[in-house]
C-alpha atoms as a PDB file:
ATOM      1  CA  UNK A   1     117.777  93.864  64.706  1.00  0.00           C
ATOM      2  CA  UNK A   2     115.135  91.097  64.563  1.00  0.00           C
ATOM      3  CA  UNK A   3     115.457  90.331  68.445  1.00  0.00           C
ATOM      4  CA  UNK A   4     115.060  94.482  69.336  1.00  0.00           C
ATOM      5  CA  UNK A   5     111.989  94.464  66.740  1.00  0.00           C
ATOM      6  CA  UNK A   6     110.416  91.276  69.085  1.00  0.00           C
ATOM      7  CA  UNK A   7     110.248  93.505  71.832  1.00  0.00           C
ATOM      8  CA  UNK A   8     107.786  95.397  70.524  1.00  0.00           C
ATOM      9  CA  UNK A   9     103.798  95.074  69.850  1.00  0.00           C
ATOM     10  CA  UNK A  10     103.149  96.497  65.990  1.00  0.00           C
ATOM     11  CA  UNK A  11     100.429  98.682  65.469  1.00  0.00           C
ATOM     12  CA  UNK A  12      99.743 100.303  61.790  1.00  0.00           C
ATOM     13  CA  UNK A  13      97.349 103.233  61.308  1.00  0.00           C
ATOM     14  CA  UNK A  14      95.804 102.916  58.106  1.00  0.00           C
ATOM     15  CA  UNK A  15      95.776 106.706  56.334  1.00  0.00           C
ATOM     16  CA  UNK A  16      95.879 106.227  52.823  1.00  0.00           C
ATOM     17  CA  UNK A  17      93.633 103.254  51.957  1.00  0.00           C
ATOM     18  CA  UNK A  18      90.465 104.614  50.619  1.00  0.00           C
ATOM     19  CA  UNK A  19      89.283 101.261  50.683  1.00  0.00           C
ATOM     20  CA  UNK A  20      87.772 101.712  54.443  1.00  0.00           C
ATOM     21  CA  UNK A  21      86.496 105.114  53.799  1.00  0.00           C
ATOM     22  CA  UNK A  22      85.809 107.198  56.742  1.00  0.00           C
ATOM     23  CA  UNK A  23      88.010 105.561  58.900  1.00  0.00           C
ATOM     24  CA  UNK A  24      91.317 106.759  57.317  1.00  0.00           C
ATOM     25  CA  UNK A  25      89.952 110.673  57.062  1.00  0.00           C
ATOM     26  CA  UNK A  26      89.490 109.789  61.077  1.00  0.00           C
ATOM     27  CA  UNK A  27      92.989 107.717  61.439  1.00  0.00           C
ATOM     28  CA  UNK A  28      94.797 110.684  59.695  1.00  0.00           C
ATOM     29  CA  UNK A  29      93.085 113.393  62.037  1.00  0.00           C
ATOM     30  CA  UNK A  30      94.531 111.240  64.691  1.00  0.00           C
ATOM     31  CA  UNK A  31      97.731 111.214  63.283  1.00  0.00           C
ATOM     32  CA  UNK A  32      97.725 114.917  63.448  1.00  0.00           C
ATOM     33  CA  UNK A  33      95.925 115.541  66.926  1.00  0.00           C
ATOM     34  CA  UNK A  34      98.211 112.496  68.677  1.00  0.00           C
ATOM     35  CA  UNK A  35     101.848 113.071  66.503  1.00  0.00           C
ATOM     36  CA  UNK A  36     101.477 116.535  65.576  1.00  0.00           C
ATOM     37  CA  UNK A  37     102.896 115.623  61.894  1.00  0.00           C
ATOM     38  CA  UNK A  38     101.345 113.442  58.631  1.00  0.00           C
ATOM     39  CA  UNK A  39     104.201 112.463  57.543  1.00  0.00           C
ATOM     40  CA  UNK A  40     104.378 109.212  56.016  1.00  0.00           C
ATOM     41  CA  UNK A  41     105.594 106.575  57.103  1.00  0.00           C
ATOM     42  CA  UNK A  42     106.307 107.405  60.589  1.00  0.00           C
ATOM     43  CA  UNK A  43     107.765 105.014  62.949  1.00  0.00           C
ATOM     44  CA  UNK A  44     107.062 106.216  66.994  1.00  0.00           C
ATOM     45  CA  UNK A  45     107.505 104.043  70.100  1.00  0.00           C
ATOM     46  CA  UNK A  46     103.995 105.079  72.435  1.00  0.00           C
ATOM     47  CA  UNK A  47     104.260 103.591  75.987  1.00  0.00           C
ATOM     48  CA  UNK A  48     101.190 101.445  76.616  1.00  0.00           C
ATOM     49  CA  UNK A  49      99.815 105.000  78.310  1.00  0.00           C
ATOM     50  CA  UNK A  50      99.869 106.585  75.180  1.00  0.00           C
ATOM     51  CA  UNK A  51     102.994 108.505  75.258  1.00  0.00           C
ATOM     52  CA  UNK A  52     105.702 108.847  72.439  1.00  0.00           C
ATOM     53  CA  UNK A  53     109.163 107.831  73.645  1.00  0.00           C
ATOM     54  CA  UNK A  54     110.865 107.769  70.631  1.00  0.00           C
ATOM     55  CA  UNK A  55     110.160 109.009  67.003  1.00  0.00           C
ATOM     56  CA  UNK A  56     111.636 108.376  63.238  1.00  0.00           C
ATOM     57  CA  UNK A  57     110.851 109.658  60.228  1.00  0.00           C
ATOM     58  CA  UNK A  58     111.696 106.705  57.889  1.00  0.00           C
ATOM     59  CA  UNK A  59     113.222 107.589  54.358  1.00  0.00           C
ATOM     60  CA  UNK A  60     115.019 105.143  51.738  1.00  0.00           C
ATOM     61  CA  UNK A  61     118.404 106.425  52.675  1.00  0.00           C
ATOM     62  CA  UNK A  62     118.146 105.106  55.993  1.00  0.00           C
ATOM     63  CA  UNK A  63     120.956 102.829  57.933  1.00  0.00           C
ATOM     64  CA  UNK A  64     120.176  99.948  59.750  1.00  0.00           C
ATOM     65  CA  UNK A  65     122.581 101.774  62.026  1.00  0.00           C
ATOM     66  CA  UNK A  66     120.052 104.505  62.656  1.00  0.00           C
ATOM     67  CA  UNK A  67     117.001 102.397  63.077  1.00  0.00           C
ATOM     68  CA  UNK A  68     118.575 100.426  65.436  1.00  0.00           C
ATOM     69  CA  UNK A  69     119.404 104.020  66.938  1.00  0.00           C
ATOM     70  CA  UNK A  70     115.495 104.704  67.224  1.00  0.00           C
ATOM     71  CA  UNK A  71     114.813 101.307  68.725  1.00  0.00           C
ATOM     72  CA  UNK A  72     117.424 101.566  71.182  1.00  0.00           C
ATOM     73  CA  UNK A  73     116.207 105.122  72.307  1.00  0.00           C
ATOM     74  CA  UNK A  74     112.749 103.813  72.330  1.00  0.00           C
ATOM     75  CA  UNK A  75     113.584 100.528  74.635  1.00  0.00           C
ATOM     76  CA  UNK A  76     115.395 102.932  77.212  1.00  0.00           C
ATOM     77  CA  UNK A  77     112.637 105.179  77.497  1.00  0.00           C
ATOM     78  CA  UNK A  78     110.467 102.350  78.610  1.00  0.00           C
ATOM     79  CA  UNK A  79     112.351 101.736  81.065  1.00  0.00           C
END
């Protein structure tokens, strides 16, 4: 799983860290506007236009099996 997480460029939007104020009220409006959910934690794939290929809702129960799944569906929508 490693080598499919290389592929991508990490990005983490910072919504619950009152710590830097303002900018989470703003980061979890664009949460909202961009994703269209809050939920917490979110994993999406965004092309480098801004679009989501590829979107998981990550929970303790999860398989490696499925996140893999999400990758996977993520990479082939890039290409």
């Amino acid at each position: 799983m490693r080598r499919k997480l290389e592929t991508f460029e990490l990005m983490q939007i910072w919504i619950v860290d009152k710590k830097i104020g303002d900018l989470a009220d703003k980061q979890w409006d664009r949460m909202g506007e961009q994703f269209k959910t809050n939920s917490i934690p979110l994993h999406a794939i965004v092309s480098p236009e801004g679009k989501e290929l590829a979107r998981f809702v990550y929970s303790p129960t999860v398989t490696e099996a499925e996140y893999l799944a999400f990758l996977v569906k993520g990479l082939a929508a890039m290409k």
